[in-house]
C-alpha atoms as a PDB file:
ATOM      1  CA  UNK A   1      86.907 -33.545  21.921  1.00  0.00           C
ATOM      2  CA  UNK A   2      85.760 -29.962  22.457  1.00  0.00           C
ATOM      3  CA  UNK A   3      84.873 -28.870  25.575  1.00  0.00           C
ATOM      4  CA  UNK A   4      81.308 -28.718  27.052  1.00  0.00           C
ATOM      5  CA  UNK A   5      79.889 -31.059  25.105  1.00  0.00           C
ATOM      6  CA  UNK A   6      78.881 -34.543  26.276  1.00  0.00           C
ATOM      7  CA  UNK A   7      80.896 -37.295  25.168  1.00  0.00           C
ATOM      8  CA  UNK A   8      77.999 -39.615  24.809  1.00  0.00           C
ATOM      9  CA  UNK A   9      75.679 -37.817  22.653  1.00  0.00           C
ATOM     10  CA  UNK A  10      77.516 -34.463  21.701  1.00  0.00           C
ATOM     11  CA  UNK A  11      74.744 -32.173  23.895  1.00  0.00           C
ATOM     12  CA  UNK A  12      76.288 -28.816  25.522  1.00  0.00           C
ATOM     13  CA  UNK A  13      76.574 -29.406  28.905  1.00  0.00           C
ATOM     14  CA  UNK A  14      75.646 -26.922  31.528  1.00  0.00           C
ATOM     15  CA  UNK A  15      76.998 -26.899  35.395  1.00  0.00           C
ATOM     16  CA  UNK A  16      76.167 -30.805  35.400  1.00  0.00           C
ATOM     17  CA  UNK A  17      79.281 -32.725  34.503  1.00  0.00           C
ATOM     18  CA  UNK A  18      79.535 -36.115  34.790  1.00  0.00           C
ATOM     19  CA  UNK A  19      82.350 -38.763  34.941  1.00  0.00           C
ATOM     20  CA  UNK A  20      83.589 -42.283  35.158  1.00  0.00           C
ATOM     21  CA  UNK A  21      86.091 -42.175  38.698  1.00  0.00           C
ATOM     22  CA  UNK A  22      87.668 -45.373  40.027  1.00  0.00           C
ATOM     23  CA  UNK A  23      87.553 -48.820  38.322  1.00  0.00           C
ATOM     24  CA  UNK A  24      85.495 -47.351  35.309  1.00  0.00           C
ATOM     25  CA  UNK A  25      87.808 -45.369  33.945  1.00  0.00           C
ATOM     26  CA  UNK A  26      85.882 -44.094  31.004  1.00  0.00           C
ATOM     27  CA  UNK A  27      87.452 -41.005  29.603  1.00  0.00           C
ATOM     28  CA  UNK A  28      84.956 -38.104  29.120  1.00  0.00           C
ATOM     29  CA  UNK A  29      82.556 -35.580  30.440  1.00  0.00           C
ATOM     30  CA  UNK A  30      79.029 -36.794  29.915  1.00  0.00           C
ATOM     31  CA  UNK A  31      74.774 -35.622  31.176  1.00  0.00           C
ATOM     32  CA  UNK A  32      73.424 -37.425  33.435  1.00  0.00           C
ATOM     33  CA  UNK A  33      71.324 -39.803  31.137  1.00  0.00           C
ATOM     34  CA  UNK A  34      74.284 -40.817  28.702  1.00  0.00           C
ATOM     35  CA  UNK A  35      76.054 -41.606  31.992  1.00  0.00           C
ATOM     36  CA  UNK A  36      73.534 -44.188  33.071  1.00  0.00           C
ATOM     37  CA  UNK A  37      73.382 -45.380  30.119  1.00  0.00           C
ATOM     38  CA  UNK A  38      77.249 -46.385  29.198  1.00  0.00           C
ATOM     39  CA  UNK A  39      76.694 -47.200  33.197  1.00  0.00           C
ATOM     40  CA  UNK A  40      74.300 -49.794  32.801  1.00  0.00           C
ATOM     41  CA  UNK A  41      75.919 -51.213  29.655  1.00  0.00           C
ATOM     42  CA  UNK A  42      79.373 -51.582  31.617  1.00  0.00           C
ATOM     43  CA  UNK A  43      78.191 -53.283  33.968  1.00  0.00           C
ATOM     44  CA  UNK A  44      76.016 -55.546  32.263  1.00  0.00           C
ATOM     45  CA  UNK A  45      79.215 -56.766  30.349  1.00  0.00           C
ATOM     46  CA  UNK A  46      80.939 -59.723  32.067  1.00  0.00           C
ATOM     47  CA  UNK A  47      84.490 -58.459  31.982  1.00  0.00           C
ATOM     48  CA  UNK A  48      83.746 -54.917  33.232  1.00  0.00           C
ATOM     49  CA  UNK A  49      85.107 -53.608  29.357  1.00  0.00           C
ATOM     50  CA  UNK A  50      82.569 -51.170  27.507  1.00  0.00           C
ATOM     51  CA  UNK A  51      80.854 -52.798  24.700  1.00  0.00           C
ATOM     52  CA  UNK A  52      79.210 -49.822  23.239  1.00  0.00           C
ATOM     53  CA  UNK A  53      80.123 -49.045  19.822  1.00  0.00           C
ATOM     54  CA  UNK A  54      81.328 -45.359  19.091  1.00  0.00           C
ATOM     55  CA  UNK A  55      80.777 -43.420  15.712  1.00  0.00           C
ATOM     56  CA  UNK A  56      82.075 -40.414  14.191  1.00  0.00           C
ATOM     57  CA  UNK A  57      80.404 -37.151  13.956  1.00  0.00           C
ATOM     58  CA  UNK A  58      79.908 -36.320  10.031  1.00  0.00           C
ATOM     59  CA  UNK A  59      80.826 -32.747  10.736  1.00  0.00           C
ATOM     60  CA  UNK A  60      82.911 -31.942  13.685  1.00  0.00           C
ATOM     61  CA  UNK A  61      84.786 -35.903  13.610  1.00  0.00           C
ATOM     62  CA  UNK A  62      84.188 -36.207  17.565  1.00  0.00           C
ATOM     63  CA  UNK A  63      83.543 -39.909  19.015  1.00  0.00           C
ATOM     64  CA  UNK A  64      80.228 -40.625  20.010  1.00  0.00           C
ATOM     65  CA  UNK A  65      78.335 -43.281  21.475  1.00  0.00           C
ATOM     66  CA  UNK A  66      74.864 -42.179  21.245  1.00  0.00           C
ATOM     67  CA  UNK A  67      74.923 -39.808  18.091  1.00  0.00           C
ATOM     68  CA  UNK A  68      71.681 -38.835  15.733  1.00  0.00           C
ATOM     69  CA  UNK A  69      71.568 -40.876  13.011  1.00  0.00           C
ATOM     70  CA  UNK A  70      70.278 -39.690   9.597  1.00  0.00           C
ATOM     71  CA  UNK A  71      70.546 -40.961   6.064  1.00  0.00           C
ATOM     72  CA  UNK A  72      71.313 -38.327   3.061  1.00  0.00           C
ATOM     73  CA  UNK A  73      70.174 -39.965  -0.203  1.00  0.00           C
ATOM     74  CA  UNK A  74      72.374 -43.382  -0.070  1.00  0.00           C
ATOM     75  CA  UNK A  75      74.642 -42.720   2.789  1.00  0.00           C
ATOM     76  CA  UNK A  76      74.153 -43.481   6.583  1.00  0.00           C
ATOM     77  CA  UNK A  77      75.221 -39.651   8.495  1.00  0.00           C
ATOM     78  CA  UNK A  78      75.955 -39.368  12.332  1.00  0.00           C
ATOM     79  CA  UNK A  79      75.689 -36.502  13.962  1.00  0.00           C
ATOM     80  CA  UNK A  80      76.450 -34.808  18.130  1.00  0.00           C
ATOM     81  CA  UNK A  81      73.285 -32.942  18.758  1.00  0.00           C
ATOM     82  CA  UNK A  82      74.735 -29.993  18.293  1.00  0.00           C
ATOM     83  CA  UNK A  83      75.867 -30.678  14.722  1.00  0.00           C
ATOM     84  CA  UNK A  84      72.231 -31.784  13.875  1.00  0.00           C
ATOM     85  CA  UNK A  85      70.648 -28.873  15.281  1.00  0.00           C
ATOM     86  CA  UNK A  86      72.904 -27.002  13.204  1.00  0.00           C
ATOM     87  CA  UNK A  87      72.043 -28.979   9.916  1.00  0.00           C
ATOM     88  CA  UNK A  88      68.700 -29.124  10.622  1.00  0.00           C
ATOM     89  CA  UNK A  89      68.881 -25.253  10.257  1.00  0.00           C
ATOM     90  CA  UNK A  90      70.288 -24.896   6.996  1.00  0.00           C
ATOM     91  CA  UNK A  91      73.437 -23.940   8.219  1.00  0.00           C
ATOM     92  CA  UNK A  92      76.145 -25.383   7.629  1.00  0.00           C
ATOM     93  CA  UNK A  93      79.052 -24.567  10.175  1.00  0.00           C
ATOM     94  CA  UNK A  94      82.442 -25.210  10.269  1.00  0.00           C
ATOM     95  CA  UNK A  95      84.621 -26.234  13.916  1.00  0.00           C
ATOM     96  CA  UNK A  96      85.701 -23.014  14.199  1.00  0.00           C
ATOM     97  CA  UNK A  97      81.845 -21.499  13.701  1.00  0.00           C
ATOM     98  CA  UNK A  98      81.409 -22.865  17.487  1.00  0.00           C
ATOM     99  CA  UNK A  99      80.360 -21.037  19.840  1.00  0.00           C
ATOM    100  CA  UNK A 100      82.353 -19.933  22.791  1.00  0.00           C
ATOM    101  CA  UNK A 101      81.815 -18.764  25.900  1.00  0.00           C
ATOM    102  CA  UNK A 102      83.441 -15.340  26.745  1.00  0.00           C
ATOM    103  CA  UNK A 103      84.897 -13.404  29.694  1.00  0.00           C
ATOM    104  CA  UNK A 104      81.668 -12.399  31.693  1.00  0.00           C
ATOM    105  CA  UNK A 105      82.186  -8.268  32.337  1.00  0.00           C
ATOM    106  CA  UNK A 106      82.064  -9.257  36.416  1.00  0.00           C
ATOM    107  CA  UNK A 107      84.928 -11.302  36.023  1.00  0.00           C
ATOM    108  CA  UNK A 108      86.662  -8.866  33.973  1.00  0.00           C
ATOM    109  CA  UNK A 109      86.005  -6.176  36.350  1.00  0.00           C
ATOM    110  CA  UNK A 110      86.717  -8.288  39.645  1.00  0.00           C
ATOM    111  CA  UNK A 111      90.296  -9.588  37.837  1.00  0.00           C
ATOM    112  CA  UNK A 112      91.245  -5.734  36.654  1.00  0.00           C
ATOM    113  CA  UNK A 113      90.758  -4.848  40.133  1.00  0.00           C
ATOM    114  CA  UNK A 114      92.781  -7.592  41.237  1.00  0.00           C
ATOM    115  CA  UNK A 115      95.719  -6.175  39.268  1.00  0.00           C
ATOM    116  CA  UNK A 116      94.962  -2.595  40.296  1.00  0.00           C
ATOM    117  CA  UNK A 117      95.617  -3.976  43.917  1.00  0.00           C
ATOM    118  CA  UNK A 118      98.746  -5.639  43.493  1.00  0.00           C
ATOM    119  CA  UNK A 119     100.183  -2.960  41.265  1.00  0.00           C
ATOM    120  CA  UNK A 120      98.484  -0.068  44.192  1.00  0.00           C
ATOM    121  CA  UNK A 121     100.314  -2.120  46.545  1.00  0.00           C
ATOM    122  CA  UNK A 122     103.383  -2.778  45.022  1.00  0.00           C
ATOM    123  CA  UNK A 123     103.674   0.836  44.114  1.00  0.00           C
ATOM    124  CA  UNK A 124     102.866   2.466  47.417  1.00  0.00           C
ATOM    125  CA  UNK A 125     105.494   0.316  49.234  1.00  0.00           C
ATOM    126  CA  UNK A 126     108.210   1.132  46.928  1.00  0.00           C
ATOM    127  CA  UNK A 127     107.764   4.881  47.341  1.00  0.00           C
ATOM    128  CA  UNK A 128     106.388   4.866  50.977  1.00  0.00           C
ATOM    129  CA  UNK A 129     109.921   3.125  52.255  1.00  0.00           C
ATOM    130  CA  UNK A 130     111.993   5.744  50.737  1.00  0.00           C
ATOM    131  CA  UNK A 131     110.795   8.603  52.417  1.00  0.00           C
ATOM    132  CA  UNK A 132     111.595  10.014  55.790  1.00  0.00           C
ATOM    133  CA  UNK A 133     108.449   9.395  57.579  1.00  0.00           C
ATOM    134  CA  UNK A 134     108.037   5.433  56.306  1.00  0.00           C
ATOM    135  CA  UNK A 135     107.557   3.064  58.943  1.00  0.00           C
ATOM    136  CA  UNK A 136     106.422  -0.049  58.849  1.00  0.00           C
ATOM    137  CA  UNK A 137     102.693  -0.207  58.981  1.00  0.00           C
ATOM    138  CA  UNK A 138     103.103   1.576  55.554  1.00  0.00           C
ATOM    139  CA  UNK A 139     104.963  -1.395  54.354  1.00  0.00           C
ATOM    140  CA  UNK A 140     102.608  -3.976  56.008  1.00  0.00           C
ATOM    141  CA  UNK A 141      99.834  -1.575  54.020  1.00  0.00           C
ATOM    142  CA  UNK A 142     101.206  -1.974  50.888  1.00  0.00           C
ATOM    143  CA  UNK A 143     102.254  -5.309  50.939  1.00  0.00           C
ATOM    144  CA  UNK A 144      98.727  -6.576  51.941  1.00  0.00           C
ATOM    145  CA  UNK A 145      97.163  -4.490  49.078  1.00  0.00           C
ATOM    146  CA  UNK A 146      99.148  -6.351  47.395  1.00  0.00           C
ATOM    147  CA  UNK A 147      98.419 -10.115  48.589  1.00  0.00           C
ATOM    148  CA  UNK A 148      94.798  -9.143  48.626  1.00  0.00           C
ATOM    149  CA  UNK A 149      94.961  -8.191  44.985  1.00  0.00           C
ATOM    150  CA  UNK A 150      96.866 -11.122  43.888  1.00  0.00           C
ATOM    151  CA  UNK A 151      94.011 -13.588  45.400  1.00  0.00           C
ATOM    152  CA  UNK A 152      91.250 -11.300  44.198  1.00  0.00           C
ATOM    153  CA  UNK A 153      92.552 -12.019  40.576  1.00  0.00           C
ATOM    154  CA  UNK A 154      93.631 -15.940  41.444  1.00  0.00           C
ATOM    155  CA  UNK A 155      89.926 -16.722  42.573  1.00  0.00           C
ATOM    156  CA  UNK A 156      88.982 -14.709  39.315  1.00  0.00           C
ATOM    157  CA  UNK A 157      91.291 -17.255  37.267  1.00  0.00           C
ATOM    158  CA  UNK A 158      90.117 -20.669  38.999  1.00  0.00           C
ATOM    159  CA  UNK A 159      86.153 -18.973  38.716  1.00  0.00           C
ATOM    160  CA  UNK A 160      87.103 -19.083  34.583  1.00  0.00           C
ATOM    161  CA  UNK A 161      87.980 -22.209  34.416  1.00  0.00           C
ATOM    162  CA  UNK A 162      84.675 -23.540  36.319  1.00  0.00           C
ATOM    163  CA  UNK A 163      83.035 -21.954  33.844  1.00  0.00           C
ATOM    164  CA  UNK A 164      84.624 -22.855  30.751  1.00  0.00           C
ATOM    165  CA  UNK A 165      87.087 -25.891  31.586  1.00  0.00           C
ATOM    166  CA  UNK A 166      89.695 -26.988  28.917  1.00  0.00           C
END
């Protein structure tokens, strides 16, 4: 299953994610009406198991449970949302063809200053302690260049994956 797409009817999913903790344990990120859905029919069923039937998408082969249906001369087609959209276009696309979402430049920026502050740090307190005059609020200087830089570019990491989680 690809990433940022709902599980239940193949829609790209913004900063809403959905999914099944505890008892439910339904695999998958879903939007918020898909999740009621599969919801509803869970607990509907008498022995707590998922009844829903899941399909293929024609295209992209993910598992769906609520995918666009749409007959091509003799054969039955299901489609994620996104796959339809994409047919409906013309176009015809290709896994690969997916969008994804890059770096954003303040990220980049924040986590190459991140760097530049460990290796600042790490540079000034190897060349700082070999001189005459060192002491060791030039070491406690360098060092906490260099912590600071190294959690600059850690928050910049964990910021990536909120955005586009894998």
């Amino acid at each position: 299953m690809l990433s940022g797409l709902c599980s239940g009817c193949g829609t790209r999913l913004g900063w809403k994610k959905y999914k099944f903790r505890g008892i439910w344990r339904i695999p998958g990120i879903y939007c918020k009406d898909c999740m009621l859905k599969i919801g509803k029919s869970f607990e509907e069923s008498q022995g707590g198991i998922l009844t829903l039937p899941k399909f293929n998408c024609s295209i992209c082969k993910n598992q769906l449970f609520f995918p666009v249906s749409q007959k091509s001369g003799n054969i039955q087609q299901w489609y994620c949302q996104y796959c339809f959209q994409m047919t409906n276009c013309g176009k015809q696309m290709q896994i690969a063809d997916r969008p994804t979402n890059p770096i954003p430049k303040s990220n980049v920026i924040a986590g190459a200053t991140g760097l530049g502050l460990m290796a600042a740090g790490l540079i000034f307190s190897f060349f700082t302690l070999g001189e005459e005059g060192a002491n060791m609020l030039s070491f406690f200087f360098g060092t906490g260049t260099s912590v600071a830089g190294f959690i600059i570019f850690r928050k910049v990491l964990l910021s990536r994956r909120l955005l586009n989680p894998e």
